[in-house]
N, C-alpha and C. Protein backbone atom coordinates (compact mmCIF):
# COMPACT_ATOMS: atom_id res chain seq x y z
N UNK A 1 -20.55 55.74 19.17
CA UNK A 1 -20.13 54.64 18.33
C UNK A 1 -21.36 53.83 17.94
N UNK A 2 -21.77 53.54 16.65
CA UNK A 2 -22.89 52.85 16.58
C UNK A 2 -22.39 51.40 16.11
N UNK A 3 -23.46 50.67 16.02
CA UNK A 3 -23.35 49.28 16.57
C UNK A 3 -24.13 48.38 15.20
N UNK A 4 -22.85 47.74 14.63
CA UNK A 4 -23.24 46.88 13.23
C UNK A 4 -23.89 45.94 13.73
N UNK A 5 -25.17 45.67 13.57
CA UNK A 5 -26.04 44.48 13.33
C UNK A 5 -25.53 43.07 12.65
N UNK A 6 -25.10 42.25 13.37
CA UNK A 6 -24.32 40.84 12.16
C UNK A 6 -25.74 40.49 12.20
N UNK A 7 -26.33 39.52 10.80
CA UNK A 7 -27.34 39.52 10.27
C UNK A 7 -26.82 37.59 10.55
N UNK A 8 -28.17 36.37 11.14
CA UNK A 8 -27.72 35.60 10.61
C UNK A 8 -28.06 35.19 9.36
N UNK A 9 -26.92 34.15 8.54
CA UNK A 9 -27.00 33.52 7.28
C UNK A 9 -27.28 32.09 6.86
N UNK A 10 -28.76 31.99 6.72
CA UNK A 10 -28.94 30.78 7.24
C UNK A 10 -28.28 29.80 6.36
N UNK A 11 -28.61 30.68 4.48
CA UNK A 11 -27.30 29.89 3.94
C UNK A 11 -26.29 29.33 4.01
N UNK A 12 -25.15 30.66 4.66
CA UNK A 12 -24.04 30.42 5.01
C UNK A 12 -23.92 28.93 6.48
N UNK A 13 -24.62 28.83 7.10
CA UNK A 13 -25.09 28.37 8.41
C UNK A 13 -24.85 26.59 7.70
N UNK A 14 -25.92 26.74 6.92
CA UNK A 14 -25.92 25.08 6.66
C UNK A 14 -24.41 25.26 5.73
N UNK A 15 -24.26 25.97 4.93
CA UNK A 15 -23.12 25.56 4.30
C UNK A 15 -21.55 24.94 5.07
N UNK A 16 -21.63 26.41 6.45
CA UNK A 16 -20.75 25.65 6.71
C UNK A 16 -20.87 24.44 7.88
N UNK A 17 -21.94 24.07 7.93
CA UNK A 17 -22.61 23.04 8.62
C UNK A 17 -22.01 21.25 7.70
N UNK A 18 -22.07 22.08 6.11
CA UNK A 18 -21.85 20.52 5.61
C UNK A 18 -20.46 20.67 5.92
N UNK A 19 -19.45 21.83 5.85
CA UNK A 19 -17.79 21.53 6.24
C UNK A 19 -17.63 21.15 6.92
N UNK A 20 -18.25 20.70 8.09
CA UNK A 20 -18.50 20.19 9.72
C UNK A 20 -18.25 18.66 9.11
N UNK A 21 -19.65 18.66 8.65
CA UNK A 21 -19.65 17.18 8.60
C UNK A 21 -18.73 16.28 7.84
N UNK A 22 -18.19 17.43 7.04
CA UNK A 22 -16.82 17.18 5.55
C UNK A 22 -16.08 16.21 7.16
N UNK A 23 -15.56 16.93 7.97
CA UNK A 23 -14.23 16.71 9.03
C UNK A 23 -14.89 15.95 9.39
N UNK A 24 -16.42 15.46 9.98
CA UNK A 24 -16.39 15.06 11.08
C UNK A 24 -16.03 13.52 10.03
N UNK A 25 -16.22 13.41 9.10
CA UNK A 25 -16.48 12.35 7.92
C UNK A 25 -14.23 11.76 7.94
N UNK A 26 -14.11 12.80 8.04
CA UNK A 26 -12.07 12.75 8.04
C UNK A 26 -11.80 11.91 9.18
N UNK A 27 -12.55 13.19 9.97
CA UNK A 27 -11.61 12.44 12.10
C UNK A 27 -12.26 10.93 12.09
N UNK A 28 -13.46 10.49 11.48
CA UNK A 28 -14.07 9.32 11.66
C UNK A 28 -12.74 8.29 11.02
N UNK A 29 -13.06 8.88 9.20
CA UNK A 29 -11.77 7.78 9.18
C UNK A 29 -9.86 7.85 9.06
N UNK A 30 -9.49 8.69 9.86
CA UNK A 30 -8.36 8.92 10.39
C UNK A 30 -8.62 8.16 11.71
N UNK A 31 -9.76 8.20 12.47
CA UNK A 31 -9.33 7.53 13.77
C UNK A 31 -9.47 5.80 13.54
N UNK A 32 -10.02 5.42 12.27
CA UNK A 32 -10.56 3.82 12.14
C UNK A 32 -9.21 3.03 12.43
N UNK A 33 -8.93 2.13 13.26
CA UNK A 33 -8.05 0.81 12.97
C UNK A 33 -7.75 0.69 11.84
N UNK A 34 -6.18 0.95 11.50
CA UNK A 34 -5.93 0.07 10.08
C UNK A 34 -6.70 -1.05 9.47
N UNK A 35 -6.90 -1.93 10.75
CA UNK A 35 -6.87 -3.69 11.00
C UNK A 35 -8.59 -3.64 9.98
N UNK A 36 -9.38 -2.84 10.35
CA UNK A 36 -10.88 -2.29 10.03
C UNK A 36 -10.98 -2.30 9.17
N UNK A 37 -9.70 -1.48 8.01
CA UNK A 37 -10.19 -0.87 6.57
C UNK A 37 -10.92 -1.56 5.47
N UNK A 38 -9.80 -3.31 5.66
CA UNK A 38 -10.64 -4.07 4.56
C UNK A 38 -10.80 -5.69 5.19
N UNK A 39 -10.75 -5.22 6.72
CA UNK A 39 -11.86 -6.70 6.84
C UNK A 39 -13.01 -6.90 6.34
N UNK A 40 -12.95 -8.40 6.35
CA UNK A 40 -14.72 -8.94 5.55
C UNK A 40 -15.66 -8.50 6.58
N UNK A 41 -16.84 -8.18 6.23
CA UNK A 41 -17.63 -8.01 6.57
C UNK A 41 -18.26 -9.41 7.49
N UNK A 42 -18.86 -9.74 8.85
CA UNK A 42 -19.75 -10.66 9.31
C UNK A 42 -20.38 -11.46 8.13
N UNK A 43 -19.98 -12.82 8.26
CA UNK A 43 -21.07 -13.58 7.31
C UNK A 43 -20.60 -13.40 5.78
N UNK A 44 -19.75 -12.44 5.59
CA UNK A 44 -18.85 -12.27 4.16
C UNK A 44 -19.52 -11.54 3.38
N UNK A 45 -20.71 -11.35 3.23
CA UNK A 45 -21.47 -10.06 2.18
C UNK A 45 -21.89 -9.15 3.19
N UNK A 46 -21.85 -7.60 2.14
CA UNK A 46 -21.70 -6.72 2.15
C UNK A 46 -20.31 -5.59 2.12
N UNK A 47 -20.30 -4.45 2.01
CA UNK A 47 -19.10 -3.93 1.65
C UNK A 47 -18.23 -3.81 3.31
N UNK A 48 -16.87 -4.15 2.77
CA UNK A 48 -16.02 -3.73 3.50
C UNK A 48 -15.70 -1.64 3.98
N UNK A 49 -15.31 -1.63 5.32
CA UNK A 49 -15.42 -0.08 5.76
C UNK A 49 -14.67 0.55 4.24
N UNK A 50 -13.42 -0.06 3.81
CA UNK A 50 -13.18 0.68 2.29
C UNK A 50 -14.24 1.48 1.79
N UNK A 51 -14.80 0.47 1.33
CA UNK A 51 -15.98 0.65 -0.50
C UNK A 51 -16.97 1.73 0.67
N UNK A 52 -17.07 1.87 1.88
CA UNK A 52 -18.35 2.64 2.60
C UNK A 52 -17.93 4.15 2.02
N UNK A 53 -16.72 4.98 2.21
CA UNK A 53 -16.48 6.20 1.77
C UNK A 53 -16.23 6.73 0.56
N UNK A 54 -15.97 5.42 -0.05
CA UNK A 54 -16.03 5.04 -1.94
C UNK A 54 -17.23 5.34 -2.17
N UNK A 55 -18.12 4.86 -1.76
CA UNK A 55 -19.52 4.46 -2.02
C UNK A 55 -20.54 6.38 -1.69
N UNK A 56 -19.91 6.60 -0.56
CA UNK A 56 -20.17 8.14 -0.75
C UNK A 56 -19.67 8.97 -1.36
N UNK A 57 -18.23 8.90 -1.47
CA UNK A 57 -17.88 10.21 -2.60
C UNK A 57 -18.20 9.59 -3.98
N UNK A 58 -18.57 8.39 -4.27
CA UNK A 58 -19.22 8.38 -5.42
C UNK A 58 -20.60 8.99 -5.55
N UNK A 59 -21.40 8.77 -4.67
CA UNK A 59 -22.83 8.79 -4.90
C UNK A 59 -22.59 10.49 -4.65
N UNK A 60 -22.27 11.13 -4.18
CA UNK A 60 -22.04 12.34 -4.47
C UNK A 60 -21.48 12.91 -5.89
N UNK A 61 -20.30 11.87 -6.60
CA UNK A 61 -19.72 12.67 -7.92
C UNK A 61 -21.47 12.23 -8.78
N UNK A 62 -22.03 11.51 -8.68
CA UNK A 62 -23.40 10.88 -9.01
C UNK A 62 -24.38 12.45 -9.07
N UNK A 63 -24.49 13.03 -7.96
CA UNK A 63 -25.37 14.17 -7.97
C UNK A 63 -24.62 15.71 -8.70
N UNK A 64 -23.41 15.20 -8.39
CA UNK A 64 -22.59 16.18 -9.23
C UNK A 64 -22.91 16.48 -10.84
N UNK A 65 -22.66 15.27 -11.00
CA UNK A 65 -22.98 14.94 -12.73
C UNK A 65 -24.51 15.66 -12.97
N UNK A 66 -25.35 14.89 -12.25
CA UNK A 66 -27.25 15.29 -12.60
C UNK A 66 -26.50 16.94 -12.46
N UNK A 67 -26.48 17.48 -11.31
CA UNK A 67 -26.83 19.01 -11.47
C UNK A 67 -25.68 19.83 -12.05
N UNK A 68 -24.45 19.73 -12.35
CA UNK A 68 -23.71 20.92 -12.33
C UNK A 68 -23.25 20.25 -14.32
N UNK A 69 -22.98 18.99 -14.54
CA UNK A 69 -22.08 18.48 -15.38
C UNK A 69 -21.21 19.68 -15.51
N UNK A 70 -19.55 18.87 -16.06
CA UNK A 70 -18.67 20.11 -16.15
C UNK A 70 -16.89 19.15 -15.54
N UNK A 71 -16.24 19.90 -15.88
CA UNK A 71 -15.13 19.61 -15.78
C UNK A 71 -14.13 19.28 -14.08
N UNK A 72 -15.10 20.12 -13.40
CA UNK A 72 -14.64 20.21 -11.96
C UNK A 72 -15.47 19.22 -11.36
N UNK A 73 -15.51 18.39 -11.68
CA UNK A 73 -16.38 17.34 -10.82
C UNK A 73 -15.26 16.14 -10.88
N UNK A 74 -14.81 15.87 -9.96
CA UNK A 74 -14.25 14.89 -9.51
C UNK A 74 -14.18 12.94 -9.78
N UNK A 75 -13.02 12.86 -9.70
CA UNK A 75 -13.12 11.28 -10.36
C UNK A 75 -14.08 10.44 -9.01
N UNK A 76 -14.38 9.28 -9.76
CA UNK A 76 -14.91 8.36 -8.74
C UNK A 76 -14.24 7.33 -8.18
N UNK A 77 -14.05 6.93 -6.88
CA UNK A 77 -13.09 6.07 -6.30
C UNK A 77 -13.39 4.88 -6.51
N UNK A 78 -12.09 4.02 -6.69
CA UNK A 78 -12.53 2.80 -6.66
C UNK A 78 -12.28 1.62 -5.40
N UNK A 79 -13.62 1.45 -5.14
CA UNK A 79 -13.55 0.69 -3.89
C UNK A 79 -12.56 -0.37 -3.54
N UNK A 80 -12.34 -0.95 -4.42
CA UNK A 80 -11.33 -2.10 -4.21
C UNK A 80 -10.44 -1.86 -3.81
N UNK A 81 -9.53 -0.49 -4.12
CA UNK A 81 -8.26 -0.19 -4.54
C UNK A 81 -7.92 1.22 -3.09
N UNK A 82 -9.19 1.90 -3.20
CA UNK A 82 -8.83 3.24 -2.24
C UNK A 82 -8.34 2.82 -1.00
N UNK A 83 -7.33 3.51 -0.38
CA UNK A 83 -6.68 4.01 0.54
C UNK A 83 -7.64 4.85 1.69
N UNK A 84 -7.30 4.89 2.91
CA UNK A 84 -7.63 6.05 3.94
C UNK A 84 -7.24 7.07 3.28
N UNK A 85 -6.29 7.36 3.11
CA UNK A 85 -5.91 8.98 2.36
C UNK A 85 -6.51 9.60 1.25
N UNK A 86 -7.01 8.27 0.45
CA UNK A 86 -7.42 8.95 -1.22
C UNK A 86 -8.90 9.30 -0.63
N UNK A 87 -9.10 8.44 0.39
CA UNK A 87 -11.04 8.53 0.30
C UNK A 87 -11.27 9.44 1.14
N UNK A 88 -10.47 10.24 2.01
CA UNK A 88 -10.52 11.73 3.14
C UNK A 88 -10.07 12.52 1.86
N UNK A 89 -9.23 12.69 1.12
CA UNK A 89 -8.90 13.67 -0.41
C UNK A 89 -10.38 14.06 -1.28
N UNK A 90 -10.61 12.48 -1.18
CA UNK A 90 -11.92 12.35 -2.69
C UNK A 90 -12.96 13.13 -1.49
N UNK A 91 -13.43 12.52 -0.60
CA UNK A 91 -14.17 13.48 0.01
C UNK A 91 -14.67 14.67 0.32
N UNK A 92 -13.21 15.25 0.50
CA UNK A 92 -12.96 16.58 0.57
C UNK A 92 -13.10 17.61 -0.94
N UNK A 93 -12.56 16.79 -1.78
CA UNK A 93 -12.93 17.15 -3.22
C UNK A 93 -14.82 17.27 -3.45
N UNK A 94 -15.50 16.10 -3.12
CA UNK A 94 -16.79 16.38 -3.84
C UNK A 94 -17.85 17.36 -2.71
N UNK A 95 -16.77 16.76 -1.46
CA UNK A 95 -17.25 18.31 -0.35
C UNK A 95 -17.51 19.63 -1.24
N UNK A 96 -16.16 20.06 -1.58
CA UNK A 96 -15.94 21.70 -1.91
C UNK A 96 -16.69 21.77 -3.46
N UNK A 97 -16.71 20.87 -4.19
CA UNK A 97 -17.44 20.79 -5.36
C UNK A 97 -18.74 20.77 -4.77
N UNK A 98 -19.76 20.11 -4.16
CA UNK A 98 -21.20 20.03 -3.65
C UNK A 98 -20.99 21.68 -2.99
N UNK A 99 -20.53 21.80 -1.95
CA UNK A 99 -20.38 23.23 -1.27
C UNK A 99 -20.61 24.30 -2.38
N UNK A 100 -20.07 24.22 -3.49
CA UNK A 100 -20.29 25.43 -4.18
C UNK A 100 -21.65 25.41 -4.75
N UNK A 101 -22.26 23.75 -5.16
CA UNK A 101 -23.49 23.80 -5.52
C UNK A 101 -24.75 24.35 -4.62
N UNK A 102 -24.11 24.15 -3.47
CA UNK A 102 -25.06 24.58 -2.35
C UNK A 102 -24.94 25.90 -2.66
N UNK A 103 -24.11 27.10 -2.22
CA UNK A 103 -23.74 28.74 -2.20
C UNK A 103 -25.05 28.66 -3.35
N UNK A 104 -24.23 27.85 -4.56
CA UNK A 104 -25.01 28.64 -5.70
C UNK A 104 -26.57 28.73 -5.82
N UNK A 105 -27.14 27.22 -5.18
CA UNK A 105 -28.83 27.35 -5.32
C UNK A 105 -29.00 28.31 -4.39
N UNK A 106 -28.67 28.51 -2.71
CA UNK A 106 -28.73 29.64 -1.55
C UNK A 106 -28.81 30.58 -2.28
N UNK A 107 -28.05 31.02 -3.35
CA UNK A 107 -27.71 32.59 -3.54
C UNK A 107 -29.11 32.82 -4.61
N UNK A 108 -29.62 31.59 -5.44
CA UNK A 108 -30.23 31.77 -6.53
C UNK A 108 -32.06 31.51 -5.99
N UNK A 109 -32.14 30.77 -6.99
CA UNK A 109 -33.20 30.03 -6.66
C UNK A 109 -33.75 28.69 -5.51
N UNK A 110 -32.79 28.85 -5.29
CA UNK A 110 -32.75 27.64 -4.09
C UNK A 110 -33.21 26.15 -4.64
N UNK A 111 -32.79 26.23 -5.93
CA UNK A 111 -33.17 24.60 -6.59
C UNK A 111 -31.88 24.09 -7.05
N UNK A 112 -31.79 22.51 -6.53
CA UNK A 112 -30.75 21.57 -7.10
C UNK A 112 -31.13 21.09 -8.46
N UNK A 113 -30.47 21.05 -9.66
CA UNK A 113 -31.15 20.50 -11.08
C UNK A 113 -30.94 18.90 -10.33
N UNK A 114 -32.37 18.48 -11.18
CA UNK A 114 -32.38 16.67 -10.66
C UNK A 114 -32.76 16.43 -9.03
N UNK A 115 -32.76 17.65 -8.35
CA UNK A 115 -33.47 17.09 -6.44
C UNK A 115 -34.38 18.35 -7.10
N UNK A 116 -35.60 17.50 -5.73
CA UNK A 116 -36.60 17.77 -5.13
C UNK A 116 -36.94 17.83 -3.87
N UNK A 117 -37.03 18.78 -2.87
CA UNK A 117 -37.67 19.77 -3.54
C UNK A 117 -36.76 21.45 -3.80
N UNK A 118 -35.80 21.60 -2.70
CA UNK A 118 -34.84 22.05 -2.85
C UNK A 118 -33.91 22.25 -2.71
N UNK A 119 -32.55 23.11 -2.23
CA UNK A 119 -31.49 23.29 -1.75
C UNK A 119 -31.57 22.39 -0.42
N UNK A 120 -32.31 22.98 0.48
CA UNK A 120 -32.23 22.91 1.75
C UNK A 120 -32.05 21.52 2.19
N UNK A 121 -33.51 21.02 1.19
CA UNK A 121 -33.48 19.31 1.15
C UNK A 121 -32.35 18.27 0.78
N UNK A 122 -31.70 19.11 -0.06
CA UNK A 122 -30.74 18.37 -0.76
C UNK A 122 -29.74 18.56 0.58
N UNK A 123 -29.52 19.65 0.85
CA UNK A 123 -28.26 19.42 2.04
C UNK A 123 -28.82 18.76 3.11
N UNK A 124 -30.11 18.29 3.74
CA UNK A 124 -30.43 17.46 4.47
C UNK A 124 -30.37 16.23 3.96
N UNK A 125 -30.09 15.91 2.85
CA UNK A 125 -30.29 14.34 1.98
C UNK A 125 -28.22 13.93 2.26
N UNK A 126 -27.80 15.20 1.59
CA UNK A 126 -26.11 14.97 1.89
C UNK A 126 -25.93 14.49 3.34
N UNK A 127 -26.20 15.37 4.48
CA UNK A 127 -26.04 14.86 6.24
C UNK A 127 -26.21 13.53 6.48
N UNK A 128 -28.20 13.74 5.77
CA UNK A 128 -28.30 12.12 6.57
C UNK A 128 -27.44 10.90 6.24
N UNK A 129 -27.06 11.06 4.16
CA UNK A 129 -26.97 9.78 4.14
C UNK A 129 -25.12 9.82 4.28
N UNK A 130 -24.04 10.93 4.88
CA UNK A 130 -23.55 10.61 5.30
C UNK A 130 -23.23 10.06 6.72
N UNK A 131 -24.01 10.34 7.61
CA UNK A 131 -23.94 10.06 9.06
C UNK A 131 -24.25 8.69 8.92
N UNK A 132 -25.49 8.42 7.93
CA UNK A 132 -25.85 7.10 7.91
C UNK A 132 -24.62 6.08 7.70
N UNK A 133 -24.14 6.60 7.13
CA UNK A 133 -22.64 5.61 6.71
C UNK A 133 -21.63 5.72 7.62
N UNK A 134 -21.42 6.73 8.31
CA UNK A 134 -20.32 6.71 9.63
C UNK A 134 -21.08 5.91 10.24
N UNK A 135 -22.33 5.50 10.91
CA UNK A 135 -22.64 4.83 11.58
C UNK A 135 -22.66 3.36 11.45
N UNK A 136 -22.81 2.89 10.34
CA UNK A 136 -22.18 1.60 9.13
C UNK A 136 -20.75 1.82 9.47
N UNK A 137 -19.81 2.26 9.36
CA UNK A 137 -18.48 2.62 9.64
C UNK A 137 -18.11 1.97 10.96
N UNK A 138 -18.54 2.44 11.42
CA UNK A 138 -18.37 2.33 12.76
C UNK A 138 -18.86 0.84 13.77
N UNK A 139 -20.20 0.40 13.28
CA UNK A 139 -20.52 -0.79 13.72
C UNK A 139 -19.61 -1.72 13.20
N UNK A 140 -19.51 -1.67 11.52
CA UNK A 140 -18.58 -2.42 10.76
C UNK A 140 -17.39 -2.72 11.55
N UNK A 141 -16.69 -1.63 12.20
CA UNK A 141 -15.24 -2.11 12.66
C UNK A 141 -15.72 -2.86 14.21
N UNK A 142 -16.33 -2.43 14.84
CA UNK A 142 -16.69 -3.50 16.15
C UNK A 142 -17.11 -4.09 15.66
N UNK A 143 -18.19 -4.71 14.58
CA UNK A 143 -18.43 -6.26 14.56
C UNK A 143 -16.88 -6.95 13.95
N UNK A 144 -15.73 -6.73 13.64
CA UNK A 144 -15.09 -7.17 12.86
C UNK A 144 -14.14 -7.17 13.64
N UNK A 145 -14.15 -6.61 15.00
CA UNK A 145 -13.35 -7.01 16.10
C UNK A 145 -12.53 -6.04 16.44
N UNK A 146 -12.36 -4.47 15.67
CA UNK A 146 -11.36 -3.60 15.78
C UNK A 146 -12.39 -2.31 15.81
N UNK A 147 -12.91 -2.00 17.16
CA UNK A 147 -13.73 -0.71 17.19
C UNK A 147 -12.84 0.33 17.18
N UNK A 148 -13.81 1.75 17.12
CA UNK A 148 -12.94 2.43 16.74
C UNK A 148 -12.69 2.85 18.70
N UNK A 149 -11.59 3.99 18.64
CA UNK A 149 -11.22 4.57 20.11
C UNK A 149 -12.49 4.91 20.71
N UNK A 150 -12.86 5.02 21.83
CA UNK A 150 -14.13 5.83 22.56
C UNK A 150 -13.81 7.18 22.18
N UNK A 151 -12.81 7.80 22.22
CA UNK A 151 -12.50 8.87 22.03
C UNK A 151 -12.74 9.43 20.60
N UNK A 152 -12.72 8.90 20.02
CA UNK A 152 -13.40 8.99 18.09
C UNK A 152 -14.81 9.13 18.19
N UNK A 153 -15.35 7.50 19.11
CA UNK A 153 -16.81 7.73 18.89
C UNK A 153 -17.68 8.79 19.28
N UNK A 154 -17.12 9.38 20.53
CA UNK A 154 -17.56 11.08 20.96
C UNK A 154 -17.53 12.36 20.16
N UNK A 155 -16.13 11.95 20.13
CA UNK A 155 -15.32 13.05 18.86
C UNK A 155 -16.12 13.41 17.70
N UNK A 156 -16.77 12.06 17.07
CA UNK A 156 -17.85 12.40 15.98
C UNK A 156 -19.01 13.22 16.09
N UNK A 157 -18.96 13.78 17.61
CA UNK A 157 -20.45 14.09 18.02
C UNK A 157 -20.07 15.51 18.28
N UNK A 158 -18.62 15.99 18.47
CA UNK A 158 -18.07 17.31 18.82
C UNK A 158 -18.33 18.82 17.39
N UNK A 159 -19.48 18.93 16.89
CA UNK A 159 -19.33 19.25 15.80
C UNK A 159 -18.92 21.04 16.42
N UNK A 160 -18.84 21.37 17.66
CA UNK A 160 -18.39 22.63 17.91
C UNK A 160 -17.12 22.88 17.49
N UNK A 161 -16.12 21.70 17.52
CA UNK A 161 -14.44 22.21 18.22
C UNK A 161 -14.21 21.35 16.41
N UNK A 162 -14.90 20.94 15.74
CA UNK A 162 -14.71 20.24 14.48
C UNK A 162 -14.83 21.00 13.21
């Protein structure tokens, strides 16, 4: 019996590395306190936890536009108004829309139109500056008096079982 070689894909690897972070971006705000969503912020400026996942699936339909323009690119949320549900939806939307932009530079040339320097970078630019914002997320609701479960704040870190 001979013995198939699985090859790894480093493409495939980060790609489905950003679906990771798609969920870990969900379980974060599925586990937030209602009480969290649109308290004021300490001191009254800056955005409420709302406008924080607004503020990313926009800046994502944002990179959408520079590289792909086109019909499948997703509306932009409006902070004032979004829901927990619309902004885990919208998410998940500019997820699978970015996801395909990723496959496509991996498979091609490995260039994002509008990033520098390439694919790879660009999906390290997506991670950081979402984690950066769960972590804004997250302080936001303990300074505002409604942290999230301990069990969430770990949970965010489970990217095996996620």
């Amino acid at each position: 019996m001979a013995k198939t070689a699985l090859l790894f894909s480093l493409a495939d690897a980060l790609v489905n590395a950003f679906a990771i972070n798609d969920r870990i971006n969900a379980y974060l705000l599925g586990s937030l306190p209602a009480e969290a969503w649109r308290a004021k912020p300490t001191g009254g400026k800056g955005r409420d936890a709302a406008a924080i996942p607004a503020h990313m699936h926009n800046v994502r339909v944002m990179w959408l536009k520079a590289a792909v323009r086109g019909s499948k690119i997703p509306g932009q949320l409006e902070k004032s108004k979004v829901t927990v549900k619309q902004a885990i939806a919208a998410l998940g939307e500019s997820h699978d829309a970015l996801a395909a932009v990723l496959k496509d530079a991996f498979a091609s040339d490995g260039r994002i139109k509008s990033f520098k320097p390439d694919a790879a970078a660009f999906f390290g630019y997506l991670i950081a500056h979402d984690a950066h914002h769960r972590g804004q997320i997250a302080q936001l609701a303990r300074q505002v008096g409604y942290p999230l479960p301990q069990k969430a704040m770990f949970g965010m870190w489970e990217w095996g079982t996620r």
